[in-house]
PDB file of N, CA and C in Angstrom:
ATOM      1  N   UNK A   1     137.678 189.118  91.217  1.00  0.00           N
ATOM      2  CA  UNK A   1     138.604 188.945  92.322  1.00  0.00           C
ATOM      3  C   UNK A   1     138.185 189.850  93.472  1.00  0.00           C
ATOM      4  N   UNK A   2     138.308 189.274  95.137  1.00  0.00           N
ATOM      5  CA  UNK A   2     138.018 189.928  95.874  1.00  0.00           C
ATOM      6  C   UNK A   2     138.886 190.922  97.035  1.00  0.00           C
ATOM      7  N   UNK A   3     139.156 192.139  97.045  1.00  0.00           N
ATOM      8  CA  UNK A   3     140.077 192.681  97.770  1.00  0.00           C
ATOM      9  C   UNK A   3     139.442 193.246  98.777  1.00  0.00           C
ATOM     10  N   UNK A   4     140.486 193.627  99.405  1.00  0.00           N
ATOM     11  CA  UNK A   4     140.188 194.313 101.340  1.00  0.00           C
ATOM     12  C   UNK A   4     140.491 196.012 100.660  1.00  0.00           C
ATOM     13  N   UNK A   5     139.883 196.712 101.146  1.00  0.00           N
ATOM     14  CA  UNK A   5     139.607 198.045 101.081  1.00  0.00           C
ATOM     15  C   UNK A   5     139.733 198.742 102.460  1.00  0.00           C
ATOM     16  N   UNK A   6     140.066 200.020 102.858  1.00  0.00           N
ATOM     17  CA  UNK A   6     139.427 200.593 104.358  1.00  0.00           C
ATOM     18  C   UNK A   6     138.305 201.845 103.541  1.00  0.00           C
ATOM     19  N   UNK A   7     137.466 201.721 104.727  1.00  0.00           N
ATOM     20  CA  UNK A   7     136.358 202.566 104.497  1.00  0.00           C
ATOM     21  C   UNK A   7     136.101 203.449 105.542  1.00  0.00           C
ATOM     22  N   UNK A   8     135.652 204.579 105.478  1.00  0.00           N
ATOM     23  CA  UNK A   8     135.413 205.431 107.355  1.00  0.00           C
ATOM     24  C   UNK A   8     134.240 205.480 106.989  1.00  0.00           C
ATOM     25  N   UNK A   9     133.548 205.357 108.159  1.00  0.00           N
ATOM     26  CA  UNK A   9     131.635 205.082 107.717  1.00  0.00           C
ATOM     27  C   UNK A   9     131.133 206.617 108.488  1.00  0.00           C
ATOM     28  N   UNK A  10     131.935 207.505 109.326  1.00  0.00           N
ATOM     29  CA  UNK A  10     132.186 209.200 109.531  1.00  0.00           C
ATOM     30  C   UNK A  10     132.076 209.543 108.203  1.00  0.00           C
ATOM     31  N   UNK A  11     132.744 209.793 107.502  1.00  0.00           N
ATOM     32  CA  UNK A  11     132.993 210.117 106.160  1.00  0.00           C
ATOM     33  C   UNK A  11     132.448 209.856 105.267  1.00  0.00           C
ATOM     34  N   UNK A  12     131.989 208.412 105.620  1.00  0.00           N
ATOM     35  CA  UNK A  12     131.099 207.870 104.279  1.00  0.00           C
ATOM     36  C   UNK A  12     131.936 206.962 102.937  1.00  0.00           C
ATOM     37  N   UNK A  13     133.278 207.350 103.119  1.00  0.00           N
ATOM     38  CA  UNK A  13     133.621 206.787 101.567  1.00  0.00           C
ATOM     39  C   UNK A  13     135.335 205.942 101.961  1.00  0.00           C
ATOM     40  N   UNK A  14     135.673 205.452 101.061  1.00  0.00           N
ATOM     41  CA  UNK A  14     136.994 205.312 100.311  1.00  0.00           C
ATOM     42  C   UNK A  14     138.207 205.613 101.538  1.00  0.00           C
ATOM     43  N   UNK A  15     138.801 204.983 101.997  1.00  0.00           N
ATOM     44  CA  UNK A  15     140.260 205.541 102.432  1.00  0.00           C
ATOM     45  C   UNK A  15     141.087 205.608 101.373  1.00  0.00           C
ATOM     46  N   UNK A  16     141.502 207.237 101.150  1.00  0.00           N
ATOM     47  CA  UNK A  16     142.918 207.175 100.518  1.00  0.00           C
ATOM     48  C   UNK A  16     143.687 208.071 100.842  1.00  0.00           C
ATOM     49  N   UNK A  17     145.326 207.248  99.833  1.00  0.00           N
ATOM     50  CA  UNK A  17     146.474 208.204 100.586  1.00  0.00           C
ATOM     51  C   UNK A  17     146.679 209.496  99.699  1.00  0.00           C
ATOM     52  N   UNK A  18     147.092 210.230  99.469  1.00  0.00           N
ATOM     53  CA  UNK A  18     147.825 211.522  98.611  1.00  0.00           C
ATOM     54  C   UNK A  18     148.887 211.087  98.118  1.00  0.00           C
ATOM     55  N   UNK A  19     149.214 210.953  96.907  1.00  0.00           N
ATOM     56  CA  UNK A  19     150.673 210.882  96.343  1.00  0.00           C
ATOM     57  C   UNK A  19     151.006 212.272  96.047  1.00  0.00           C
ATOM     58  N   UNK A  20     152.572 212.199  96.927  1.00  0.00           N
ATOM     59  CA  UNK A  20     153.362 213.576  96.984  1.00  0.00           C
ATOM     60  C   UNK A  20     153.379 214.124  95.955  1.00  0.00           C
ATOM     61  N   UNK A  21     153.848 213.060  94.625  1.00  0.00           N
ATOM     62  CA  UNK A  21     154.800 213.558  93.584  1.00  0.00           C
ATOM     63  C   UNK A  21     153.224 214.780  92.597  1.00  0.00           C
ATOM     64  N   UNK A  22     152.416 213.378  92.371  1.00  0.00           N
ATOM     65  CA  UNK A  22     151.186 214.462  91.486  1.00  0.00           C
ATOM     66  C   UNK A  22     149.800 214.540  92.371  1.00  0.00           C
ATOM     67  N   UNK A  23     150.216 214.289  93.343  1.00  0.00           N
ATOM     68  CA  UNK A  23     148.737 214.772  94.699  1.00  0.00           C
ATOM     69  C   UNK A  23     147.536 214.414  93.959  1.00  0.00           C
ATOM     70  N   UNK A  24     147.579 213.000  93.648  1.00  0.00           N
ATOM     71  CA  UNK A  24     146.417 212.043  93.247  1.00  0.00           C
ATOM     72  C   UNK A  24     146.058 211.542  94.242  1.00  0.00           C
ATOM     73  N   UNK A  25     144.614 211.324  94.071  1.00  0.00           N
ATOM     74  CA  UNK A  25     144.100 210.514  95.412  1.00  0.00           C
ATOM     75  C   UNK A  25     144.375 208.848  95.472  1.00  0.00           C
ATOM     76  N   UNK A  26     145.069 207.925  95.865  1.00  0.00           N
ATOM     77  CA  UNK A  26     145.230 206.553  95.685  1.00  0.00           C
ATOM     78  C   UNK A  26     144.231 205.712  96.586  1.00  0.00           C
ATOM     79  N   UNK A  27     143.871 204.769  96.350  1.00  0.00           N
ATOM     80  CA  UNK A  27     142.894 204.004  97.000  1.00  0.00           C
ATOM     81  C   UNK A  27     143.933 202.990  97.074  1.00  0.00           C
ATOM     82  N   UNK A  28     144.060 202.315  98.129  1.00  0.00           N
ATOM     83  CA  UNK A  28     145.100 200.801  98.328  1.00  0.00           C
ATOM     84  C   UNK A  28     143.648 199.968  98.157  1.00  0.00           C
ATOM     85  N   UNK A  29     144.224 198.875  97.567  1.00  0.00           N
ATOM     86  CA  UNK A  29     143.403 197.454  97.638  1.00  0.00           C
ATOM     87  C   UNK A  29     144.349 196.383  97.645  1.00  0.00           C
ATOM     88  N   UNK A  30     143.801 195.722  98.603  1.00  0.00           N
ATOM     89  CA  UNK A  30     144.849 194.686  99.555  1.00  0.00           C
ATOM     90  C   UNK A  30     144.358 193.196  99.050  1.00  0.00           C
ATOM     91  N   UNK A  31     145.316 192.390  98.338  1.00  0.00           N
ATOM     92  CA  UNK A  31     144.818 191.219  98.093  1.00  0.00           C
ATOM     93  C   UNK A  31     144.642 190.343  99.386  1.00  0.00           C
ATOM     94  N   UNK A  32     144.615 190.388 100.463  1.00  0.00           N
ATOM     95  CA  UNK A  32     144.978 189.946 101.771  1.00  0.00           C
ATOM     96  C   UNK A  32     144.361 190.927 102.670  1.00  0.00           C
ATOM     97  N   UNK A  33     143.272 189.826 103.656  1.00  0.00           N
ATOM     98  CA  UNK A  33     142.804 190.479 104.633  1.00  0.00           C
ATOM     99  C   UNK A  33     143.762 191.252 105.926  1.00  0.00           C
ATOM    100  N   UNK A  34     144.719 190.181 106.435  1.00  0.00           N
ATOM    101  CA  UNK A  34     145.169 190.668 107.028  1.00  0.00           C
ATOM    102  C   UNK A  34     146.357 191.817 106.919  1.00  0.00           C
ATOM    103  N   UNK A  35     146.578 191.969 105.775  1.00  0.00           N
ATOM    104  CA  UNK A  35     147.354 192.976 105.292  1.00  0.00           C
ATOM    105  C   UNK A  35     146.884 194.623 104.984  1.00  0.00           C
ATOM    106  N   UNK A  36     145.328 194.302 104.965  1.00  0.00           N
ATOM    107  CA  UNK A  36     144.726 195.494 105.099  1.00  0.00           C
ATOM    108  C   UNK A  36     144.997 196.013 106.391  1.00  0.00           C
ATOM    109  N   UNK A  37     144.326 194.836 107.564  1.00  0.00           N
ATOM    110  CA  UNK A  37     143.730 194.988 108.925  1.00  0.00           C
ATOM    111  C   UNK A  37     145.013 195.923 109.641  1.00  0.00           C
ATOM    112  N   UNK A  38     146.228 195.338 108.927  1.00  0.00           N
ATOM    113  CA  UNK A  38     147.611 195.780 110.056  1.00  0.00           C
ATOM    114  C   UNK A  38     147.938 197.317 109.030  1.00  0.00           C
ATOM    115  N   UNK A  39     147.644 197.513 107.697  1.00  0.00           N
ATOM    116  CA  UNK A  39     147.692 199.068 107.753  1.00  0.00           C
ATOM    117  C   UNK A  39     146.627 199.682 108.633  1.00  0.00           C
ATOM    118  N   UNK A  40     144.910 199.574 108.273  1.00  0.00           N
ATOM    119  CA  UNK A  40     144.336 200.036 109.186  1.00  0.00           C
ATOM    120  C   UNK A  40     145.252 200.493 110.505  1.00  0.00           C
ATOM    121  N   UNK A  41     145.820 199.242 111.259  1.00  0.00           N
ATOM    122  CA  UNK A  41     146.437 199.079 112.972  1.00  0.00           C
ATOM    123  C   UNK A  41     147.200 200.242 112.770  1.00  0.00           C
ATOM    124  N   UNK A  42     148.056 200.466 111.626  1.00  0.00           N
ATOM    125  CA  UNK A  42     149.083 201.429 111.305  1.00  0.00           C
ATOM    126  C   UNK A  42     148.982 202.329 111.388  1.00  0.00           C
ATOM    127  N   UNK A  43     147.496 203.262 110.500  1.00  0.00           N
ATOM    128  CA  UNK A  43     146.844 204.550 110.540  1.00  0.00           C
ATOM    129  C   UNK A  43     146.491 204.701 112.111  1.00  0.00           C
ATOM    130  N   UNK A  44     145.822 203.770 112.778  1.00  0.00           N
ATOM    131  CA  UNK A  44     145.147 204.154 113.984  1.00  0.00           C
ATOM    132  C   UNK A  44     146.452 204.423 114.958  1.00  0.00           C
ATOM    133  N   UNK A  45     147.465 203.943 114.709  1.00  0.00           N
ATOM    134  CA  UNK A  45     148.676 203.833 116.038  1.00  0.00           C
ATOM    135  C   UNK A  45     149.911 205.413 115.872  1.00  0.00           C
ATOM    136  N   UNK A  46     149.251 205.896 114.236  1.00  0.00           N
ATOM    137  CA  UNK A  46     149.900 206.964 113.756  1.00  0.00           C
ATOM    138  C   UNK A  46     148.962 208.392 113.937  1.00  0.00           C
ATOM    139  N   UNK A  47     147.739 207.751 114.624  1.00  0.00           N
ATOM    140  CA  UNK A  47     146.665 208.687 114.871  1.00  0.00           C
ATOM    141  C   UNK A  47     146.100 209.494 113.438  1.00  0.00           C
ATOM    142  N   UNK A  48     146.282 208.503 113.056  1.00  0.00           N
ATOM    143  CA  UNK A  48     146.049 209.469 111.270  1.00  0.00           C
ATOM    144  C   UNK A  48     144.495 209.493 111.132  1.00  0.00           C
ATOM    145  N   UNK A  49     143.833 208.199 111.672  1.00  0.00           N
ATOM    146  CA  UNK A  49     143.074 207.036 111.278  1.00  0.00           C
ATOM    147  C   UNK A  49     141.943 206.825 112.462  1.00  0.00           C
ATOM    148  N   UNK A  50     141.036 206.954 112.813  1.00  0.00           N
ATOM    149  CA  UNK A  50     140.605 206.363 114.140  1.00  0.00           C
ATOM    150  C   UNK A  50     139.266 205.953 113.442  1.00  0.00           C
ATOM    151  N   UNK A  51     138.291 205.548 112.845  1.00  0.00           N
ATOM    152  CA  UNK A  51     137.158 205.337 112.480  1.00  0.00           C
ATOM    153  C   UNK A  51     136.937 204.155 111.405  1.00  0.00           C
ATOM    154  N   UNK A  52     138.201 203.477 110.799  1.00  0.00           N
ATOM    155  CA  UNK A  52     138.068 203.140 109.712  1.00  0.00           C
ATOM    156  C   UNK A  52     138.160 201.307 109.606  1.00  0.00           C
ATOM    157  N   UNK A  53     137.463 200.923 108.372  1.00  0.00           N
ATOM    158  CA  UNK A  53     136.887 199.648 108.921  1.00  0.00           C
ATOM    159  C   UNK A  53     137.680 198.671 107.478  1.00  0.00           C
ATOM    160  N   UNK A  54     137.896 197.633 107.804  1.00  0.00           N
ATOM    161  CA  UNK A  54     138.477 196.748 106.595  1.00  0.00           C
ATOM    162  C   UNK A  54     137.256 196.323 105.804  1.00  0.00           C
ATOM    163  N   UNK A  55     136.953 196.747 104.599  1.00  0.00           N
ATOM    164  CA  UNK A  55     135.587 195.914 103.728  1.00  0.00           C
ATOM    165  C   UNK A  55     136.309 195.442 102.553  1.00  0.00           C
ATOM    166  N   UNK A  56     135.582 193.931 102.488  1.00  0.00           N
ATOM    167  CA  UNK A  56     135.701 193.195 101.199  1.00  0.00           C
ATOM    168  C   UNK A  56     134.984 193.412  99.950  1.00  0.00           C
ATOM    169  N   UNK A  57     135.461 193.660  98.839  1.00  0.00           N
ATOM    170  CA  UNK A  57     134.330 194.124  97.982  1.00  0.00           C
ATOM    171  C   UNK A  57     135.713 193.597  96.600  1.00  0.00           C
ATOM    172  N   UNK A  58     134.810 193.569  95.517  1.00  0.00           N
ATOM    173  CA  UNK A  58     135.258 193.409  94.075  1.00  0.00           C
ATOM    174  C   UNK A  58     135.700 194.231  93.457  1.00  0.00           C
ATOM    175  N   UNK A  59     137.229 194.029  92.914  1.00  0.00           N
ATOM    176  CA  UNK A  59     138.645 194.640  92.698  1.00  0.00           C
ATOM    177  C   UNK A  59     137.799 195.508  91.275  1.00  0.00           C
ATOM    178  N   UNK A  60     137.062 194.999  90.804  1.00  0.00           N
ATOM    179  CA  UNK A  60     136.316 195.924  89.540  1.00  0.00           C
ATOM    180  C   UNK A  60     135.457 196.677  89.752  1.00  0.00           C
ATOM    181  N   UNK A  61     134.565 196.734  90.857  1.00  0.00           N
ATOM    182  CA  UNK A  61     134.103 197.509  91.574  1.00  0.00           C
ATOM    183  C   UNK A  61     134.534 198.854  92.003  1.00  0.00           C
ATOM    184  N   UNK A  62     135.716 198.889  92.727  1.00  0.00           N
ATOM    185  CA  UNK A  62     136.908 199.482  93.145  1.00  0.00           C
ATOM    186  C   UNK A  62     137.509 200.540  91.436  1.00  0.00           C
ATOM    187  N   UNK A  63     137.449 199.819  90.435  1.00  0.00           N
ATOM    188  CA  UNK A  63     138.448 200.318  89.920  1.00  0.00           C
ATOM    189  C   UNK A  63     137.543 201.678  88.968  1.00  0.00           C
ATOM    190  N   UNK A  64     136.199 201.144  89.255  1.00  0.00           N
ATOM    191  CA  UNK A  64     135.042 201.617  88.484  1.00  0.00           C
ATOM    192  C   UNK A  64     134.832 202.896  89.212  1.00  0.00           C
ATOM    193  N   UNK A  65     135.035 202.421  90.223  1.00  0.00           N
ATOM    194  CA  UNK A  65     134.264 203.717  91.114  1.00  0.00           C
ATOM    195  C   UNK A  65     135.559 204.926  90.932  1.00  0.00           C
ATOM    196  N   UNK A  66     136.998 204.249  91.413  1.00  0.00           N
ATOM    197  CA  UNK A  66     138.033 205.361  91.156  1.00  0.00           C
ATOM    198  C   UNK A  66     137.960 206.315  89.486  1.00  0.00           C
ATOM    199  N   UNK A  67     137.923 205.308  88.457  1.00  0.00           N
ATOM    200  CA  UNK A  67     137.590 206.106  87.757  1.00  0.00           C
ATOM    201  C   UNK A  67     136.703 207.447  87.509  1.00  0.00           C
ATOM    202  N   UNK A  68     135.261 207.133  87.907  1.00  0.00           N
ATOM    203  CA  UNK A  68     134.855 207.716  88.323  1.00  0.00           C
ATOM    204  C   UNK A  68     134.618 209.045  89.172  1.00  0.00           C
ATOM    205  N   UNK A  69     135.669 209.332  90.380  1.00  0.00           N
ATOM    206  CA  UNK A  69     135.898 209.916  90.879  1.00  0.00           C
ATOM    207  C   UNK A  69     137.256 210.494  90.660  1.00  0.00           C
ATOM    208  N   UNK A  70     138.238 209.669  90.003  1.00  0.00           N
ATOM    209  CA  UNK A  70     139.254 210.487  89.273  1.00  0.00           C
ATOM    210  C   UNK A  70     140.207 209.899  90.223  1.00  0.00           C
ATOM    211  N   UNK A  71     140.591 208.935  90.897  1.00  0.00           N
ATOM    212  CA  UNK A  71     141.261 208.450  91.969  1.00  0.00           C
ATOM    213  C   UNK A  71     142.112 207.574  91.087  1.00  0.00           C
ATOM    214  N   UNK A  72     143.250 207.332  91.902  1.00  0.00           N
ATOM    215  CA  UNK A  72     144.034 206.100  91.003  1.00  0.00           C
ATOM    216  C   UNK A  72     143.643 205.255  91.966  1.00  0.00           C
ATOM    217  N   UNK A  73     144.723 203.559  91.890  1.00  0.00           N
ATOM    218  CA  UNK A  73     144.425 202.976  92.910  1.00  0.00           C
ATOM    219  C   UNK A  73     146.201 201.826  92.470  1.00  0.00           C
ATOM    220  N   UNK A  74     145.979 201.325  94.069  1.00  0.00           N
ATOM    221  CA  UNK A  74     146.942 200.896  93.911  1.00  0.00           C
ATOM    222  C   UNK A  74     146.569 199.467  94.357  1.00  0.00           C
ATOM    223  N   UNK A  75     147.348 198.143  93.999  1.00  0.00           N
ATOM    224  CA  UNK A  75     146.966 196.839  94.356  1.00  0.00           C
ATOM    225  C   UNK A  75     147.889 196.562  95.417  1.00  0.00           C
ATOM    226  N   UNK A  76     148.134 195.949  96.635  1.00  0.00           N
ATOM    227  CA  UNK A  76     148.847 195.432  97.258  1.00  0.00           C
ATOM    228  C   UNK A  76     148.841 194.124  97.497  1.00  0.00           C
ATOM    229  N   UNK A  77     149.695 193.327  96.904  1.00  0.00           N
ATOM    230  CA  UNK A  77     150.056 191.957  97.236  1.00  0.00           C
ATOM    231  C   UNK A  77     150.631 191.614  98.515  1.00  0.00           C
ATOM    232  N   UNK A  78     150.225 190.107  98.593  1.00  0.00           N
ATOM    233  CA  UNK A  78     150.670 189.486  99.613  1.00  0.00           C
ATOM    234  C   UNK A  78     152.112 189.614 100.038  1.00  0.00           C
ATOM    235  N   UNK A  79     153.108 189.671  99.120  1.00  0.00           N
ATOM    236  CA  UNK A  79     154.556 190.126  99.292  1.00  0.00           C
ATOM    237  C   UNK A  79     154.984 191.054  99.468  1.00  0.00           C
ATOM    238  N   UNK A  80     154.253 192.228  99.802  1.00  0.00           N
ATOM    239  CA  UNK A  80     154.059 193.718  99.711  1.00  0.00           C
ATOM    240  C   UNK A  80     154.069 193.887 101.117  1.00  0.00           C
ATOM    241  N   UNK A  81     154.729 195.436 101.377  1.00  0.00           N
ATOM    242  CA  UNK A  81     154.490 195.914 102.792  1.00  0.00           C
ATOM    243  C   UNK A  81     154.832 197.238 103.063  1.00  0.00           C
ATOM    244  N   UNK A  82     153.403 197.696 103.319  1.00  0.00           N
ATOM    245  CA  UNK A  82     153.587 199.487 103.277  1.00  0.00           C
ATOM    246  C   UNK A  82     152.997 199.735 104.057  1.00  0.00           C
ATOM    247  N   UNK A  83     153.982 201.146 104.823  1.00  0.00           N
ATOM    248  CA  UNK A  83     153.288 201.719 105.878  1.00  0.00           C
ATOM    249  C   UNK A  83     153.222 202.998 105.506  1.00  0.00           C
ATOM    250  N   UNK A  84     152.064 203.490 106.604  1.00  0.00           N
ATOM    251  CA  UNK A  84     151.724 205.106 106.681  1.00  0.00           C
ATOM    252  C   UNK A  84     152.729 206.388 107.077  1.00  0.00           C
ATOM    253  N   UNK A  85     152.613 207.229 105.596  1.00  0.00           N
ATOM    254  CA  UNK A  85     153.955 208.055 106.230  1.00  0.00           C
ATOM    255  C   UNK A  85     153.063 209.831 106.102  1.00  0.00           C
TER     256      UNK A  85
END
């Protein structure tokens, strides 16, 4: 399966958020392009964000690499809607 990711190509890697509760790193993966594109819009309009690009890549891919790096990740569906806080 193929999901939308943000990436900062400054940075080199992964956009993710911090979860408050256990300050894990989360990776969002967006089943929906445009649902990525308008968080991206979100980060950039919250100034959080200015560099960062929507990439398509494979949801197992994604889940491989978080492991890896010790990241959780989170899926976002089409019925879903989260913004940057």
């Amino acid at each position: 399966m193929m999901v939308y990711i943000l990436v900062s190509e400054k940075k080199g890697g992964v956009y993710a958020t911090v979860n408050n509760v256990t300050n894990a790193k989360v990776v969002q993966m967006f089943t929906v392009e445009d649902d990525a594109e308008r968080f991206r819009l979100l980060l950039e309009a919250d100034e959080k964000e200015q560099d960062l690009q929507v990439q398509c890549t494979e949801k197992e891919t994604v889940i491989n690499n978080c492991k890896v790096f010790g990241y959780s990740f989170s899926i976002i569906d089409s019925d879903e809607f989260i913004i940057p806080t």
